[in-house]
N, C-alpha and C. Protein backbone atom coordinates (compact mmCIF):
# COMPACT_ATOMS: atom_id res chain seq x y z
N UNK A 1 7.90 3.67 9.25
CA UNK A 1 8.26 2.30 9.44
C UNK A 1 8.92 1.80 8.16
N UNK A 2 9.78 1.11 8.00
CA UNK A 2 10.62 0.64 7.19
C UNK A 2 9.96 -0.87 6.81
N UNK A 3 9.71 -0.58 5.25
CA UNK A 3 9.32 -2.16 5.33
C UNK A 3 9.70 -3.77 5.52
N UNK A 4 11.11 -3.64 5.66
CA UNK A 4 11.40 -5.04 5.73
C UNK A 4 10.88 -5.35 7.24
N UNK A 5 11.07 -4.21 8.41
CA UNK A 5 9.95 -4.55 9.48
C UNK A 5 8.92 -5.73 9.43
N UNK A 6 8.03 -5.21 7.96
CA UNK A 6 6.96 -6.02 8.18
C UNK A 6 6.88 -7.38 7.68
N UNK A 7 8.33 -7.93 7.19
CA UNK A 7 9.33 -9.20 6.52
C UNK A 7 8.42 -9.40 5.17
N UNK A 8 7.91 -10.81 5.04
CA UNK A 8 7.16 -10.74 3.75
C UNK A 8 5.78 -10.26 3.34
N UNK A 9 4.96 -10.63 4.70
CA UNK A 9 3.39 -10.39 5.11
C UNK A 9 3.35 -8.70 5.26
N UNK A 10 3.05 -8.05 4.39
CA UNK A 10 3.12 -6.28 4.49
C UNK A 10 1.35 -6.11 5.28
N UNK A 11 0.51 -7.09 5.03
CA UNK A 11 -0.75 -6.86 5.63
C UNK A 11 -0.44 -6.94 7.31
N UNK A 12 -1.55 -6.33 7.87
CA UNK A 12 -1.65 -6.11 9.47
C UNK A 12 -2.92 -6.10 9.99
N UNK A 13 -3.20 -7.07 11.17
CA UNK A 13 -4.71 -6.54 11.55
C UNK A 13 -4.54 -6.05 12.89
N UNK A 14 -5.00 -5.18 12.64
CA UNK A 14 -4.74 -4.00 13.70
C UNK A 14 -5.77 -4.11 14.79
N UNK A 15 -4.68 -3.72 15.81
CA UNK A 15 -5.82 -3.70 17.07
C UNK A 15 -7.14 -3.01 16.99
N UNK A 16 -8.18 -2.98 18.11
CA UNK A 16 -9.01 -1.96 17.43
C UNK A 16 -9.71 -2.39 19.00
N UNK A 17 -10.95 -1.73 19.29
CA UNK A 17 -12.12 -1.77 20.10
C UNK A 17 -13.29 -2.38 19.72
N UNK A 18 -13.29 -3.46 20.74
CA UNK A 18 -14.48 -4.37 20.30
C UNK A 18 -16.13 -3.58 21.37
N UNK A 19 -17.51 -2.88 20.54
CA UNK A 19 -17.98 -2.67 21.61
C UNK A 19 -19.44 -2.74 20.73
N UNK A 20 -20.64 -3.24 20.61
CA UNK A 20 -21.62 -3.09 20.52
C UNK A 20 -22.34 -2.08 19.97
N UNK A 21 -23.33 -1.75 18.68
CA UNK A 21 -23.59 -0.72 17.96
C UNK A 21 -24.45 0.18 19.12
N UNK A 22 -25.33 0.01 20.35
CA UNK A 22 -25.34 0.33 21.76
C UNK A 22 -24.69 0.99 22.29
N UNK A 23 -23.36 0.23 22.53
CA UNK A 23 -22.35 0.94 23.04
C UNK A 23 -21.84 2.00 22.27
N UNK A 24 -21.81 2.09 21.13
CA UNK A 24 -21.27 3.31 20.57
C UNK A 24 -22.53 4.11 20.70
N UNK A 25 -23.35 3.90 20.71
CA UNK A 25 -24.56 4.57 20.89
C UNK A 25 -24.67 5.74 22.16
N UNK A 26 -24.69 5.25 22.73
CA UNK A 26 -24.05 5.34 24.63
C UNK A 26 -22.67 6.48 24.32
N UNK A 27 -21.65 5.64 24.03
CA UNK A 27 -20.76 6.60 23.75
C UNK A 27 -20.61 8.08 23.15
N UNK A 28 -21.42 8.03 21.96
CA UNK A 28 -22.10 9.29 21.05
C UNK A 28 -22.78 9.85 22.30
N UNK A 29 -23.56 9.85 22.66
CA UNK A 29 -24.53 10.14 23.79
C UNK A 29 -23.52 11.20 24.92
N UNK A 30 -22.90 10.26 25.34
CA UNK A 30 -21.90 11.10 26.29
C UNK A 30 -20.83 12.17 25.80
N UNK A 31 -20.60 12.31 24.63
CA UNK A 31 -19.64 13.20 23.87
C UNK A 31 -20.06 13.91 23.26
N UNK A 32 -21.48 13.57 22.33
CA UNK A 32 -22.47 14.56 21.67
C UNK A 32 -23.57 15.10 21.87
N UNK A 33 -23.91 14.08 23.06
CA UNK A 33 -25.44 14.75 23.13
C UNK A 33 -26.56 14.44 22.78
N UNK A 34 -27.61 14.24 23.31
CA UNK A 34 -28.98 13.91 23.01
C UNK A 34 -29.29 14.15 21.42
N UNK A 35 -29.15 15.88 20.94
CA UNK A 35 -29.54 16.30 20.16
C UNK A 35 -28.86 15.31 18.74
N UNK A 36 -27.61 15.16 19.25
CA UNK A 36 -27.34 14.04 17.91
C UNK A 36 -27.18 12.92 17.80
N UNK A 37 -27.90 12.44 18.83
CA UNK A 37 -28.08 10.83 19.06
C UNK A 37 -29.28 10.58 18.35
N UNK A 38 -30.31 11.83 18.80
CA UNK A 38 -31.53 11.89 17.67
C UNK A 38 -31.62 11.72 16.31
N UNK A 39 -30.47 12.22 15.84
CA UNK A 39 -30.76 11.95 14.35
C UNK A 39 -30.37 10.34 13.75
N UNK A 40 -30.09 9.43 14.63
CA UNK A 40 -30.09 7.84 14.21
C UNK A 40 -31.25 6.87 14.61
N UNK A 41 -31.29 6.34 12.88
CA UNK A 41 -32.90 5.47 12.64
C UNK A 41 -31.84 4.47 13.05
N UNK A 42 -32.97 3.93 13.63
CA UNK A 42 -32.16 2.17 13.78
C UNK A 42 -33.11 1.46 12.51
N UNK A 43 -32.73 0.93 11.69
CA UNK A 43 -33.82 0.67 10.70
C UNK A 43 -32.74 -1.03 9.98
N UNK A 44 -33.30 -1.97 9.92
CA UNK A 44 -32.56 -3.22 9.69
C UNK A 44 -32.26 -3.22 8.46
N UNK A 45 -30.91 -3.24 7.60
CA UNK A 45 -30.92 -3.28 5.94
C UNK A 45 -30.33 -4.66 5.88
N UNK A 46 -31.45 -5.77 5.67
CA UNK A 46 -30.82 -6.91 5.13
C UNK A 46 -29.66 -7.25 3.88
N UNK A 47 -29.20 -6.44 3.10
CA UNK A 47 -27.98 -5.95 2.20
C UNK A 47 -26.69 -6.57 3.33
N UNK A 48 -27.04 -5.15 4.28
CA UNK A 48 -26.04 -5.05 5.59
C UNK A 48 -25.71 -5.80 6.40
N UNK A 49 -26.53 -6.97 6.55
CA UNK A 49 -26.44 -7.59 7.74
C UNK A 49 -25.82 -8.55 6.96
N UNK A 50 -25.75 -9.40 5.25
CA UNK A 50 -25.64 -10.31 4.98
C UNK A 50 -23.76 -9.75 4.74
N UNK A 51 -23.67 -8.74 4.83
CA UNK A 51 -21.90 -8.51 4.18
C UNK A 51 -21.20 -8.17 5.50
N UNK A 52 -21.99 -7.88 6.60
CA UNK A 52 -21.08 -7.93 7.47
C UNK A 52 -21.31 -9.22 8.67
N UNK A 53 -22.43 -10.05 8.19
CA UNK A 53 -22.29 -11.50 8.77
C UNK A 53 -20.93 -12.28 7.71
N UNK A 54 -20.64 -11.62 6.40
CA UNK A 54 -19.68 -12.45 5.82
C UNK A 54 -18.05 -12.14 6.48
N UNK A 55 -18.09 -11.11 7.83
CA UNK A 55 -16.89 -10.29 7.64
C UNK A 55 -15.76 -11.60 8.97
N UNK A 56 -14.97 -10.78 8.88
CA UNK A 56 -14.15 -12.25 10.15
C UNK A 56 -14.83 -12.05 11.64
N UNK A 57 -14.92 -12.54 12.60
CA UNK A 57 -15.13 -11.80 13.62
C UNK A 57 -14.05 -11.90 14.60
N UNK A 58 -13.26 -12.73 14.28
CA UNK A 58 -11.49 -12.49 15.73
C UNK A 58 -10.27 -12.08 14.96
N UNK A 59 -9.75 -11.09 15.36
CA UNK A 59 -8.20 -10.61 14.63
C UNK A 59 -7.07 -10.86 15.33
N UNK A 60 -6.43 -11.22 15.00
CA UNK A 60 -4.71 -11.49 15.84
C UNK A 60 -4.45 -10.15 15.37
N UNK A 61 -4.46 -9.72 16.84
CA UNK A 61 -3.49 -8.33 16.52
C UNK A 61 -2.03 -8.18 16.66
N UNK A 62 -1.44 -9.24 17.14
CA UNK A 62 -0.26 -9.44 17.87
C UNK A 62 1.10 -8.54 16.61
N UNK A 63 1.11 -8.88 15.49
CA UNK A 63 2.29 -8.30 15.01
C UNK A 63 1.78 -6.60 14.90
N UNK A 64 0.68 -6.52 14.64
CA UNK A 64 0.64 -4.59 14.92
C UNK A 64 1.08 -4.12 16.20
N UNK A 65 0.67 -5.11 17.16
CA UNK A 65 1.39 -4.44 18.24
C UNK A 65 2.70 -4.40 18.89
N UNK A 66 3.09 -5.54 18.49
CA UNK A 66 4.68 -5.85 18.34
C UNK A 66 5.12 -4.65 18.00
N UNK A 67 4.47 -4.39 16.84
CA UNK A 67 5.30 -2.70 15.62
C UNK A 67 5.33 -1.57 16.35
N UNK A 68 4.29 -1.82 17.62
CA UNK A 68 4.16 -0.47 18.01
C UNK A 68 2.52 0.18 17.63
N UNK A 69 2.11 -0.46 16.97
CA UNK A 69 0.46 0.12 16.51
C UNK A 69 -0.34 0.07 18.10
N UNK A 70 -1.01 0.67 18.14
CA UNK A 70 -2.03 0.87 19.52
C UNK A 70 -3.59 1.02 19.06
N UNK A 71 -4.16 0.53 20.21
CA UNK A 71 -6.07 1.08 19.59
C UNK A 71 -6.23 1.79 20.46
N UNK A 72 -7.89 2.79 20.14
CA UNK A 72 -7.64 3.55 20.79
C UNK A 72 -8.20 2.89 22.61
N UNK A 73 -8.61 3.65 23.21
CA UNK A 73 -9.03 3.17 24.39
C UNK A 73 -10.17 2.74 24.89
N UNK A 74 -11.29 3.03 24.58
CA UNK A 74 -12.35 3.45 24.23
C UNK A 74 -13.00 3.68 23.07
N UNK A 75 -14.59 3.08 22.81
CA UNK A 75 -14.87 4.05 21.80
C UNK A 75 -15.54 5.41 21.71
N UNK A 76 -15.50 6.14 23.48
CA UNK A 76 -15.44 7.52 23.20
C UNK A 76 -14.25 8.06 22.98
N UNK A 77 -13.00 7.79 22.70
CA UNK A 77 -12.06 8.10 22.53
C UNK A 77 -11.87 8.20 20.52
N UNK A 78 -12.07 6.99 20.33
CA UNK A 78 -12.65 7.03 18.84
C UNK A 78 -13.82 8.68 18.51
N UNK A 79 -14.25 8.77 18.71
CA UNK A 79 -15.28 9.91 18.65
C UNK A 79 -15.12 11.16 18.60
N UNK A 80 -13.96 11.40 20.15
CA UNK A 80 -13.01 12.23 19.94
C UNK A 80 -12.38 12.64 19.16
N UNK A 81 -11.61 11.89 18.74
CA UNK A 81 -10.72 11.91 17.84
C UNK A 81 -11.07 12.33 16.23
N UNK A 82 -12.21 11.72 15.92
CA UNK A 82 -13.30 11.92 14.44
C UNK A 82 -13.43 13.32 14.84
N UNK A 83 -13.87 13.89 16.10
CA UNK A 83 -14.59 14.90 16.36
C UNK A 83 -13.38 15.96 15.91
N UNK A 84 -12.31 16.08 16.42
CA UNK A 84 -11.05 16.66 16.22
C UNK A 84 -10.17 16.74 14.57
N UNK A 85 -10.07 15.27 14.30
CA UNK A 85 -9.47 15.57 13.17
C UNK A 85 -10.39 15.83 12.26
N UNK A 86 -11.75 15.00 11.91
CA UNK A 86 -12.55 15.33 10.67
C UNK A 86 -13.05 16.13 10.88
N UNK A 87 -13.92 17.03 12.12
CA UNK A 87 -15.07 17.70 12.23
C UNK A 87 -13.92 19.30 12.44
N UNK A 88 -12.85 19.01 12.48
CA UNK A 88 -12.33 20.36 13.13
C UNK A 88 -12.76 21.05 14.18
N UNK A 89 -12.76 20.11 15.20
CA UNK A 89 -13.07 20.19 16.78
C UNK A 89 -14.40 20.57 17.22
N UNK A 90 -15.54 20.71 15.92
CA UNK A 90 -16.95 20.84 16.53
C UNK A 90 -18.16 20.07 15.85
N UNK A 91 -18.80 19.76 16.75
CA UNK A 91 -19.82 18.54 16.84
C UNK A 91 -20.71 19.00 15.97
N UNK A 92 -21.01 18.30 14.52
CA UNK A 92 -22.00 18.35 13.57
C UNK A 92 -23.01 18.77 13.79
């Protein structure tokens, strides 16, 4: 992409998948498996909760997608994809 594309504003908030730490839960579940759904504590870190209650919660995605940026479809599709490019196609 060529930057004057992105005129003066070079930042972008990118589309993305909105789905519940559950739902990814669920998701893991169906792509990985019991055996490694097991290894997550649900355990509350008040640290965590106070920096990502500080975070935005609605994004205009509209000029990423204008550009052509896409999310993925799903967040088993997200998973996939981790599973493929970082893991080198096999499940931890």
């Amino acid at each position: 992409m060529k930057a004057d594309a992105l005129q003066p504003r070079i930042n972008l908030n990118m589309p993305g998948v909105c789905c519940t730490v559950g739902e990814q839960i669920a998701a893991l579940r169906r792509i990985a498996g019991d055996k490694v759904v097991a290894r997550i504590r649900r355990a509350p870190d008040p640290f965590v909760a106070r920096m990502v209650a500080g975070w935005p919660s609605r994004f205009d995605p509209r000029r990423a997608l204008a550009l052509g940026f896409r999310a993925e479809r799903s967040f088993d599709d997200i998973i996939r994809v981790h599973i493929e490019d970082d893991l080198g196609g096999k499940i931890a």
